[in-house]
C-alpha atoms as a PDB file:
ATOM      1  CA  UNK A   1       0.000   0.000   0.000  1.00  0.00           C
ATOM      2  CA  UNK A   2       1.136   3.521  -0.672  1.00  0.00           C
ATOM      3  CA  UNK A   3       2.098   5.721   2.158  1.00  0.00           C
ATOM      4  CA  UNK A   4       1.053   9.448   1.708  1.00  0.00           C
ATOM      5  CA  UNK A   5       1.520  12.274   4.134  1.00  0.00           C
ATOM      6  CA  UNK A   6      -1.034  14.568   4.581  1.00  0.00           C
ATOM      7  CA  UNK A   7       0.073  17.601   2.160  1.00  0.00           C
ATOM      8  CA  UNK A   8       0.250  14.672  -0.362  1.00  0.00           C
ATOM      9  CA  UNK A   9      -3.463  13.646   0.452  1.00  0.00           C
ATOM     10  CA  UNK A  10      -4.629  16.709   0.187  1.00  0.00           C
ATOM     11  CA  UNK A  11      -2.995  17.823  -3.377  1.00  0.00           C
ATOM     12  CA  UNK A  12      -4.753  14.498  -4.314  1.00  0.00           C
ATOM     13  CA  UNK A  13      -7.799  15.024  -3.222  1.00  0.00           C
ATOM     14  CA  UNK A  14      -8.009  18.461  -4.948  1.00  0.00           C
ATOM     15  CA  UNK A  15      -6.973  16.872  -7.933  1.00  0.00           C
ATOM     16  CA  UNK A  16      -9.927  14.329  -7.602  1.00  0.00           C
ATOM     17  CA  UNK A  17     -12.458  17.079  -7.180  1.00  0.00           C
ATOM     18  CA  UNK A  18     -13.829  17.052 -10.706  1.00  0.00           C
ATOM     19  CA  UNK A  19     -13.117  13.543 -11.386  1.00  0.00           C
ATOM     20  CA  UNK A  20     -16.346  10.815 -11.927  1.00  0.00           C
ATOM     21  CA  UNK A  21     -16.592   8.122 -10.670  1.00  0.00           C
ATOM     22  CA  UNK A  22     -15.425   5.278 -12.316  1.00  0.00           C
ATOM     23  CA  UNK A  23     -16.306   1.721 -10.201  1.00  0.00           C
ATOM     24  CA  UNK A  24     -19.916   1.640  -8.473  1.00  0.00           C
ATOM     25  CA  UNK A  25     -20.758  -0.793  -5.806  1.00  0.00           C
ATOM     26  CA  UNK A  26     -24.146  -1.798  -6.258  1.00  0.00           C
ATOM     27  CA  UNK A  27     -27.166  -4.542  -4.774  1.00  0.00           C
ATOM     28  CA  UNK A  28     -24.138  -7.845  -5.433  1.00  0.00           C
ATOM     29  CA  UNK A  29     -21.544  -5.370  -2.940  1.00  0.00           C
ATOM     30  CA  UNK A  30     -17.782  -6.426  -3.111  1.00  0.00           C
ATOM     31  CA  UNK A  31     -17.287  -8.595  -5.866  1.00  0.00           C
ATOM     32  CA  UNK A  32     -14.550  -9.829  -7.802  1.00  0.00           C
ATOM     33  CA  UNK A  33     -15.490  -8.308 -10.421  1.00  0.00           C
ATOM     34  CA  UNK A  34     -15.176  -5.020  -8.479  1.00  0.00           C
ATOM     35  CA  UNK A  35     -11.773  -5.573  -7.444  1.00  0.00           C
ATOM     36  CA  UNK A  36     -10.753  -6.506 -10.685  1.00  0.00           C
ATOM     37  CA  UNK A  37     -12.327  -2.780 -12.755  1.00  0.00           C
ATOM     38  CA  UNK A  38     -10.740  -1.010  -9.228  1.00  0.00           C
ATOM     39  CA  UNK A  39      -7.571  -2.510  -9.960  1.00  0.00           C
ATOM     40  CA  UNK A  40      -8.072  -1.913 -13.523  1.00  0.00           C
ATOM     41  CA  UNK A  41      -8.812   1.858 -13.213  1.00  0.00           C
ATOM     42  CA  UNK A  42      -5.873   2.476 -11.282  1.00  0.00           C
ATOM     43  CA  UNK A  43      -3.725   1.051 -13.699  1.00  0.00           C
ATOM     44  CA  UNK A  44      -5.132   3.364 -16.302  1.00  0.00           C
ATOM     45  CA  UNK A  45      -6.148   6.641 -14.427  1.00  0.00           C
ATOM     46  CA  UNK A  46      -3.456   6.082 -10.522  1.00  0.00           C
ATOM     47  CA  UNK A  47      -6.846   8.334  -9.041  1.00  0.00           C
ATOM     48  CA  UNK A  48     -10.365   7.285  -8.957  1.00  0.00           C
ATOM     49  CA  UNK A  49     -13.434   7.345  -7.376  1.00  0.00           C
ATOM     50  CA  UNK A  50     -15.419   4.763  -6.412  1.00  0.00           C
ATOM     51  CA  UNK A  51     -19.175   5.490  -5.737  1.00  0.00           C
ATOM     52  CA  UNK A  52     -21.168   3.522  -2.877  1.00  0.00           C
ATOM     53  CA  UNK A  53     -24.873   2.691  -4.379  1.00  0.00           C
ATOM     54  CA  UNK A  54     -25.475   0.361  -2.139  1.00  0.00           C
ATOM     55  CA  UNK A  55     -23.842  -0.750   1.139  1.00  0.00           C
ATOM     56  CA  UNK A  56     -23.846   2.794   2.590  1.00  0.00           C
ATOM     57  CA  UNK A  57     -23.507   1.560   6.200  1.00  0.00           C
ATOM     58  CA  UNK A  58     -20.391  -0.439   5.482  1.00  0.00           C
ATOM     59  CA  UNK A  59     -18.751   1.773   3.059  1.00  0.00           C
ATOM     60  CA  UNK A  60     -15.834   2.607   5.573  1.00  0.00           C
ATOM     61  CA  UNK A  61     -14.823  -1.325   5.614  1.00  0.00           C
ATOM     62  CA  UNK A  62     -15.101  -1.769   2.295  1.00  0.00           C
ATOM     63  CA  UNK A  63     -12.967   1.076   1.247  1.00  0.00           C
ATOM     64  CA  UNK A  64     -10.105  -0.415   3.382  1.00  0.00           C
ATOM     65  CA  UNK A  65     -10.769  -3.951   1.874  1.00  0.00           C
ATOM     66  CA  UNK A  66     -10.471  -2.113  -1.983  1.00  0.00           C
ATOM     67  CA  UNK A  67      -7.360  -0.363  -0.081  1.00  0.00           C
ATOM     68  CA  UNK A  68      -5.625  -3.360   0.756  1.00  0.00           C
ATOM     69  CA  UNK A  69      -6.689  -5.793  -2.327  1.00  0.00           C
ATOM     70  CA  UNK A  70      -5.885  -3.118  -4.507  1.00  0.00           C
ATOM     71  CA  UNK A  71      -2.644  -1.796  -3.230  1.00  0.00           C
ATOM     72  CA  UNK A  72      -3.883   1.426  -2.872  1.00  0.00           C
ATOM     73  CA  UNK A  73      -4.269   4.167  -0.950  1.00  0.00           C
ATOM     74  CA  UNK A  74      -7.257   5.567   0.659  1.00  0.00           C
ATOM     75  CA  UNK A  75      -7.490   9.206   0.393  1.00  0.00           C
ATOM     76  CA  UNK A  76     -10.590   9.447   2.015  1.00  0.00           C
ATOM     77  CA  UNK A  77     -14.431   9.409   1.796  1.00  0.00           C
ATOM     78  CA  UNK A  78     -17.018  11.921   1.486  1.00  0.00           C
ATOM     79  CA  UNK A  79     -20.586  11.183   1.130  1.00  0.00           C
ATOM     80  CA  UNK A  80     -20.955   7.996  -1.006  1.00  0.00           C
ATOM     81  CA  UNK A  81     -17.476   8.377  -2.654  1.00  0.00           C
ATOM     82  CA  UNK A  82     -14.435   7.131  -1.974  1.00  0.00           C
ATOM     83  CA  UNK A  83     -11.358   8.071  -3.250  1.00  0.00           C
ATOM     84  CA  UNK A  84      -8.244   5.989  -3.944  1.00  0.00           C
ATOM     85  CA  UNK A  85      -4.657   6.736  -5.111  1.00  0.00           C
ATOM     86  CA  UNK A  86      -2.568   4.248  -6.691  1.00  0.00           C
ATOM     87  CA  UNK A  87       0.783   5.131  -9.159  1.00  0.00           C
ATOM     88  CA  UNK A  88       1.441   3.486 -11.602  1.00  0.00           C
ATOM     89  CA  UNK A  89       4.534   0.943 -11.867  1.00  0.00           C
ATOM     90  CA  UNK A  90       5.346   2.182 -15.255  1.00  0.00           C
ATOM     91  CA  UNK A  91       7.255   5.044 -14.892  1.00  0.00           C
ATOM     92  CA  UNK A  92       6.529   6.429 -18.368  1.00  0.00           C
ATOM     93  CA  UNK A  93       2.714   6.114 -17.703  1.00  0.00           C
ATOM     94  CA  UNK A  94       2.858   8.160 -14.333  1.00  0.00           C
ATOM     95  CA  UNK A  95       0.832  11.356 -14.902  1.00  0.00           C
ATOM     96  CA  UNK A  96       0.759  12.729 -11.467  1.00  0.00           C
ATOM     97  CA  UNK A  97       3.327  14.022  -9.129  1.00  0.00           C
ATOM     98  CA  UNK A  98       3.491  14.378  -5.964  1.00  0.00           C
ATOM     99  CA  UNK A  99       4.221  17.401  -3.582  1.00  0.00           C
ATOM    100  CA  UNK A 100       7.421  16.920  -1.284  1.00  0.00           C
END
């Protein structure tokens, strides 16, 4: 899993503002199928979002479950979203950097 300080976080999370999101946990919850398009869209974009349909109650555990399958990090949630920071292991296909 990534480890981010906090002025890294937040430089993230402003980036994320306007994003969509990309994976949406529905009625079926955490699938492997989820994992799978989470781990997928971080390969392609490093930051998504990740919308919570369904399982609003449990969103918090679930987050840390995409966190840890994923190998990502969880910037944080607000509302129904959850965001998640991964970069990527190509160099050439990193788009974002980070703060100090």
């Amino acid at each position: 899993m990534t480890t981010l300080n906090t002025k890294q976080k937040k430089h993230l999370r402003a980036l994320a503002h306007d994003l969509k999101p990309v994976v949406y946990i529905g009625q079926h919850g955490l699938t492997d199928a989820i994992l799978k398009d989470a781990t997928r869209a971080l390969d392609d974009h490093e930051l998504i979002k990740i919308r919570f349909v369904d399982y609003k109650d449990e969103k918090k555990a679930l987050a840390e479950k995409i966190a840890v399958h994923t190998g990502a990090a969880l910037l944080g949630i607000t509302g129904h979203l959850a965001c998640f920071y991964r970069p990527s292991p190509i160099e050439k296909k990193q788009r974002i950097a980070l703060p100090d």
